[in-house]
Protein backbone atom coordinates (compact mmCIF):
# COMPACT_ATOMS: atom_id res chain seq x y z
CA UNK A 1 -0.80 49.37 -9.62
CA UNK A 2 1.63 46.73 -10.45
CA UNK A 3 5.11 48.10 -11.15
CA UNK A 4 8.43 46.51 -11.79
CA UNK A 5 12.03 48.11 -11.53
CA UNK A 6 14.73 46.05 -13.77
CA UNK A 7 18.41 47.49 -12.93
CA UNK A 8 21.90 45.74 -12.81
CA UNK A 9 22.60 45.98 -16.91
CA UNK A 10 25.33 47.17 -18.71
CA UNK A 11 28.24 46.49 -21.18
CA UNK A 12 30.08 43.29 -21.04
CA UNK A 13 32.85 41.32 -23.07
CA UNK A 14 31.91 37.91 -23.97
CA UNK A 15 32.30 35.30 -21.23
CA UNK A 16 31.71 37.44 -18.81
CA UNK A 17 28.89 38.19 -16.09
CA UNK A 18 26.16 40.36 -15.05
CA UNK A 19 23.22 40.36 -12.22
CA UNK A 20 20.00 41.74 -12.83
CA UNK A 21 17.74 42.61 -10.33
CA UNK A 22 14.10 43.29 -10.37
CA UNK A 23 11.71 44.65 -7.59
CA UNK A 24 8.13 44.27 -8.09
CA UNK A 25 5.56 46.27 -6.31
CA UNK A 26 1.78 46.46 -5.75
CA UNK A 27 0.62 42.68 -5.71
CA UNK A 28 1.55 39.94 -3.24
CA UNK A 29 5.01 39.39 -4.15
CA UNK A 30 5.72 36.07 -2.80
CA UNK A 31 2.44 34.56 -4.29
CA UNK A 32 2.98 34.85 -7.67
CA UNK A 33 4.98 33.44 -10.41
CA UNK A 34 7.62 35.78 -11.87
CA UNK A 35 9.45 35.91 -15.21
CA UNK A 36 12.37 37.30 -17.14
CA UNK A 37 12.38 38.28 -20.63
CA UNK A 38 14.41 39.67 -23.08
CA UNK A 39 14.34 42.00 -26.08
CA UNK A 40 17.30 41.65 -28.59
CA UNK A 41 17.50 44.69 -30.99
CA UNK A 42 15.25 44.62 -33.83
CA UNK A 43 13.73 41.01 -32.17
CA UNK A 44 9.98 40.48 -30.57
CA UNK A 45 10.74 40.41 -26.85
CA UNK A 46 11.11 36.75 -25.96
CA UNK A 47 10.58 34.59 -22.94
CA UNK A 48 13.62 33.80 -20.47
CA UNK A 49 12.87 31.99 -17.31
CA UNK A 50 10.10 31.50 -14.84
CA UNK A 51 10.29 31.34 -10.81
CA UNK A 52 7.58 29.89 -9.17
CA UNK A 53 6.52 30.72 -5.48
CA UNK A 54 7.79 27.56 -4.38
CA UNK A 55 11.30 27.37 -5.73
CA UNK A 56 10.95 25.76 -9.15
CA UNK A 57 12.36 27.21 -11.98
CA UNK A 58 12.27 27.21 -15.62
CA UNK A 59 14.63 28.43 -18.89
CA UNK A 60 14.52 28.71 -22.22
CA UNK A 61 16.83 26.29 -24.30
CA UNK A 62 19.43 29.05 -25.22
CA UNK A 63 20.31 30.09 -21.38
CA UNK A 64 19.90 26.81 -19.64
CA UNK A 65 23.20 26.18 -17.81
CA UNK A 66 24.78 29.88 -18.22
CA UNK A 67 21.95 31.97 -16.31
CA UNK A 68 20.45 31.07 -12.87
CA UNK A 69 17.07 33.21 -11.82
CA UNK A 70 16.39 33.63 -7.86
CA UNK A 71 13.88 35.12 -5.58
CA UNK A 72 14.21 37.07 -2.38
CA UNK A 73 10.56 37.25 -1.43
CA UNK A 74 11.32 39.23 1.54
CA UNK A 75 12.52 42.11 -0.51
CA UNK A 76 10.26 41.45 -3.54
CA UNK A 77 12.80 40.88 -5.78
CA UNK A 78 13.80 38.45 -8.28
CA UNK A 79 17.32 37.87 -9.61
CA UNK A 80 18.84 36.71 -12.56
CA UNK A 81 22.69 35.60 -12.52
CA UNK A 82 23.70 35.42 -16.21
CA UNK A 83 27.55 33.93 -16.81
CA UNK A 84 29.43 33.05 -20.12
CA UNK A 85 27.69 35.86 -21.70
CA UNK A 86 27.87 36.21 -25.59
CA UNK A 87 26.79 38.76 -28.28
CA UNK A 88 23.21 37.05 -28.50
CA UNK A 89 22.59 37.67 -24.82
CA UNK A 90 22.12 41.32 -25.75
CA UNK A 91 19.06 42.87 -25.44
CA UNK A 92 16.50 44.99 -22.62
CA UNK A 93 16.05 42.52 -20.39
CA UNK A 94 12.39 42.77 -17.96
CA UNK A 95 10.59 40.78 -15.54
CA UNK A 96 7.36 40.87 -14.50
CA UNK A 97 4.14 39.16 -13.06
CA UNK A 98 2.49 36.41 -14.55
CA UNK A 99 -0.90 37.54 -15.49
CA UNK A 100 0.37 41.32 -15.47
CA UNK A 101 -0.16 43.45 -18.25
CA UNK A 102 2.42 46.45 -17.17
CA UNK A 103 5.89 46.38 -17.71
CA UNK A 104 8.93 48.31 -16.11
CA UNK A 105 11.83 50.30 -17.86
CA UNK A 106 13.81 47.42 -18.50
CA UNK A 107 17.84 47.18 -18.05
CA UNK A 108 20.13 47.04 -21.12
CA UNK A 109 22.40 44.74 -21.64
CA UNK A 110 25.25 44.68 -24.41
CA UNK A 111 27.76 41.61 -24.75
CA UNK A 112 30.85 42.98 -27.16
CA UNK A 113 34.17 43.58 -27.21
């Protein structure tokens, strides 16, 4: 079974920092392309970044430059490093599998004063 464990969130002021982490469990972890995404309150959960097996990455338009997603493949876990935070960065923030269809708990994370 395919299982993912998001941790790392938590309340922030804006500007500042947080790093998620996410382990991932029952597939071959360093094979497969991994994703964040996002859920902002009362908003369809929405696509964040991508981290392929061999380094690449990808982000959507409205993080590029502030967050920077990782991958330690020999602890199955993917990271993502999220700076100059702001209000719209809040949401439950996941990762998970391309191709998966389960998701994990997801971490919290609330930008505000």
């Amino acid at each position: 079974e395919e299982q993912f464990v998001e941790s790392g969130g938590g309340l922030v002021q804006p500007g500042g920092s947080l790093r998620l982490s996410c382990v991932g469990s029952g597939f071959p972890f360093s094979d497969e392309i991994m994703t964040w995404h996002r859920e902002p309150p009362g908003q369809a959960r929405e696509w964040v970044a991508t981290l392929w097996p061999g380094g690449a990455l990808m982000y959507t338009d409205s993080v590029r430059g502030r967050f920077t997603a990782s991958r330690d493949n020999a602890k199955n876990t993917v990271y993502l490093q999220m700076d100059s935070l702001s209000p719209e960065d809040t949401g439950v923030y996941y990762c998970q599998k391309v191709g998966s269809t389960s998701w994990g708990q997801g971490t919290q994370v609330t930008v505000s004063w």
